[in-house]
Protein backbone atom coordinates (compact mmCIF):
# COMPACT_ATOMS: atom_id res chain seq x y z
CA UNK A 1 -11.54 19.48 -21.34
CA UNK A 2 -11.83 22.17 -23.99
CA UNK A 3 -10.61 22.35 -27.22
CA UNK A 4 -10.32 25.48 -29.30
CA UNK A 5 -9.62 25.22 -33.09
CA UNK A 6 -8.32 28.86 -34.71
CA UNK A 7 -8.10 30.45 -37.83
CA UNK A 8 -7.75 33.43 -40.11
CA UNK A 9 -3.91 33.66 -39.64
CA UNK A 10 -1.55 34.89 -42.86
CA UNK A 11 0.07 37.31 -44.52
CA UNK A 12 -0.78 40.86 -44.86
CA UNK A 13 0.79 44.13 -45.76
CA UNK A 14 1.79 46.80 -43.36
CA UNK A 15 -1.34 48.72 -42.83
CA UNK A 16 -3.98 46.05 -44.11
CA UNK A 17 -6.27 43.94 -41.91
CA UNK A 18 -6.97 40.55 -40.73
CA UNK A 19 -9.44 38.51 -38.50
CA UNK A 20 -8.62 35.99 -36.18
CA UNK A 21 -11.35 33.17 -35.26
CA UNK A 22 -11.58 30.98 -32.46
CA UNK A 23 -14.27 28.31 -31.59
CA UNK A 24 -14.46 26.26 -27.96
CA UNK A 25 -15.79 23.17 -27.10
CA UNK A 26 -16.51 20.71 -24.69
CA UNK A 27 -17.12 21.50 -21.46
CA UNK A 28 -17.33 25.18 -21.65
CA UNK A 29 -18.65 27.08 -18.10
CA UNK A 30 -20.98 29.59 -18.53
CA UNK A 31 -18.80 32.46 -17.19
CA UNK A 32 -15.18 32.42 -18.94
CA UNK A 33 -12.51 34.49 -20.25
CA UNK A 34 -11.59 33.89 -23.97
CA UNK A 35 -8.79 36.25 -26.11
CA UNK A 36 -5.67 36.17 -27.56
CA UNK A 37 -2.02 35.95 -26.91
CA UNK A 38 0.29 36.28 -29.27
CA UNK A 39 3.86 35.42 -29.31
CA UNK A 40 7.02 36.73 -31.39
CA UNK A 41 10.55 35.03 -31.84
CA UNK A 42 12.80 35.39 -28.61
CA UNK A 43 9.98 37.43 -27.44
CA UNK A 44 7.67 36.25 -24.64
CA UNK A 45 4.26 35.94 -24.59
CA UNK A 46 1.71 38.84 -24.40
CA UNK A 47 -1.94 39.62 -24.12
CA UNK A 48 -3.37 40.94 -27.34
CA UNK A 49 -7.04 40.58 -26.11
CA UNK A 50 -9.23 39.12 -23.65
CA UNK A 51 -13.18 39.18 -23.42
CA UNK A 52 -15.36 37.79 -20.47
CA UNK A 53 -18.76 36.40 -21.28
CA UNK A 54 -20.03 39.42 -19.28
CA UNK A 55 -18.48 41.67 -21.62
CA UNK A 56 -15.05 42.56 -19.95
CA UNK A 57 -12.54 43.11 -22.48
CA UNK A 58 -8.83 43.74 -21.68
CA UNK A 59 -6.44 44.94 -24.29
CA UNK A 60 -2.17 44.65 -24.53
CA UNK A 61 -1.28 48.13 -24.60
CA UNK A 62 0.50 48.19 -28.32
CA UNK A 63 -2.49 46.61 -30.17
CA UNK A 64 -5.46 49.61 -28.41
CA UNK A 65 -7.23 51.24 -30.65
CA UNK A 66 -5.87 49.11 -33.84
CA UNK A 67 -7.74 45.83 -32.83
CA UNK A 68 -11.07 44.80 -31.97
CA UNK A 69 -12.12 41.70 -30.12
CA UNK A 70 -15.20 40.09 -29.53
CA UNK A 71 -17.39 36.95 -29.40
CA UNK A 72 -20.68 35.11 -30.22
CA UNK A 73 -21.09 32.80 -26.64
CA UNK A 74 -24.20 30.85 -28.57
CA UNK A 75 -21.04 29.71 -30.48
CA UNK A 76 -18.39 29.75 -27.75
CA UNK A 77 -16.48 31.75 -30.75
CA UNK A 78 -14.16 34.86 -30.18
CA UNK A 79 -13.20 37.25 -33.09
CA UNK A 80 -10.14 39.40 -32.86
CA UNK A 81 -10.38 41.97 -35.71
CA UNK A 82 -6.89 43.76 -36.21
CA UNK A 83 -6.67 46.72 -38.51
CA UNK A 84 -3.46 49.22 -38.86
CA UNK A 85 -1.26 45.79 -38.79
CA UNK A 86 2.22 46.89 -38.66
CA UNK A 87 5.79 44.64 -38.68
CA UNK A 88 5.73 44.34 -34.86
CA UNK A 89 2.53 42.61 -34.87
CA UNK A 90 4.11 39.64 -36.36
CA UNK A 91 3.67 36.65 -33.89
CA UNK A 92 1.96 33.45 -33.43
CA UNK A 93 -1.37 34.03 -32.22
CA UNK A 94 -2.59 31.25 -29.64
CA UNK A 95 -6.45 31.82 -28.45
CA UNK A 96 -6.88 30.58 -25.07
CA UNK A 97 -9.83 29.94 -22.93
CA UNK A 98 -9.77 30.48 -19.32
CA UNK A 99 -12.60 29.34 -16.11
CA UNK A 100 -12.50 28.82 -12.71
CA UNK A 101 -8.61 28.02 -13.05
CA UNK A 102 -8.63 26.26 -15.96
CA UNK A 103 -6.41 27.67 -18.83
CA UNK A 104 -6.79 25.89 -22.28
CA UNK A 105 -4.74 26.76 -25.19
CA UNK A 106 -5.39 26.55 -29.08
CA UNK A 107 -2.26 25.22 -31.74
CA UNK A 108 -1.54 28.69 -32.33
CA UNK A 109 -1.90 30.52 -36.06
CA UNK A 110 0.52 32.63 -37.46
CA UNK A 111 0.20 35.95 -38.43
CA UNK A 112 3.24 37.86 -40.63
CA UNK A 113 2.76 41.45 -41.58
CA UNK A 114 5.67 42.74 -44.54
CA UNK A 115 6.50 46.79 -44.77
């Protein structure tokens, strides 16, 4: 089992920043996939970000070149930095961790940008 606790969620401003963090534990594999989805109302769910422990990072095509992910794997902690927020970003964000075809999920945080 895995658990993942998030935070850094809230409320920004059109064009203002936040950062999302996300920290595993418990029986965490060595080579994993950790990122973000994020979810919208009557929406489904999309990739934001994913990152590999080998440094393989996957984007969702509306959030390139606006956020930044990344992660510490001494702490089993990914970051999601998101800059240029705009409206459509609003969502609930859910970090997930993914190995060897097991997908774990965190409570989700929300995150609510205003024009």
């Amino acid at each position: 089992q895995v658990q993942l606790v998030e935070s850094g969620g809230g409320l920004v401003q059109a064009g203002g920043s936040l950062r999302l963090s996300c920290a595993a534990s418990g029986s965490i594999f060595s080579g994993n996939f950790m990122g973000w989805y994020r979810q919208a109302p009557g929406k489904q769910r999309e990739l934001v970000a994913r990152m590999h422990t080998g440094n393989i990072i996957n984007y969702g095509g509306s959030v390139k070149g606006r956020f930044t992910i990344s992660r510490d794997n001494a702490k089993n902690t990914v970051y999601l930095q998101m800059n240029s927020l705009k409206p459509e970003d609003t969502a609930v964000y859910y970090c997930f961790y993914s190995d060897y075809g097991h997908d774990y999920w965190g409570q989700g945080t929300q995150v609510t940008i205003s024009s």
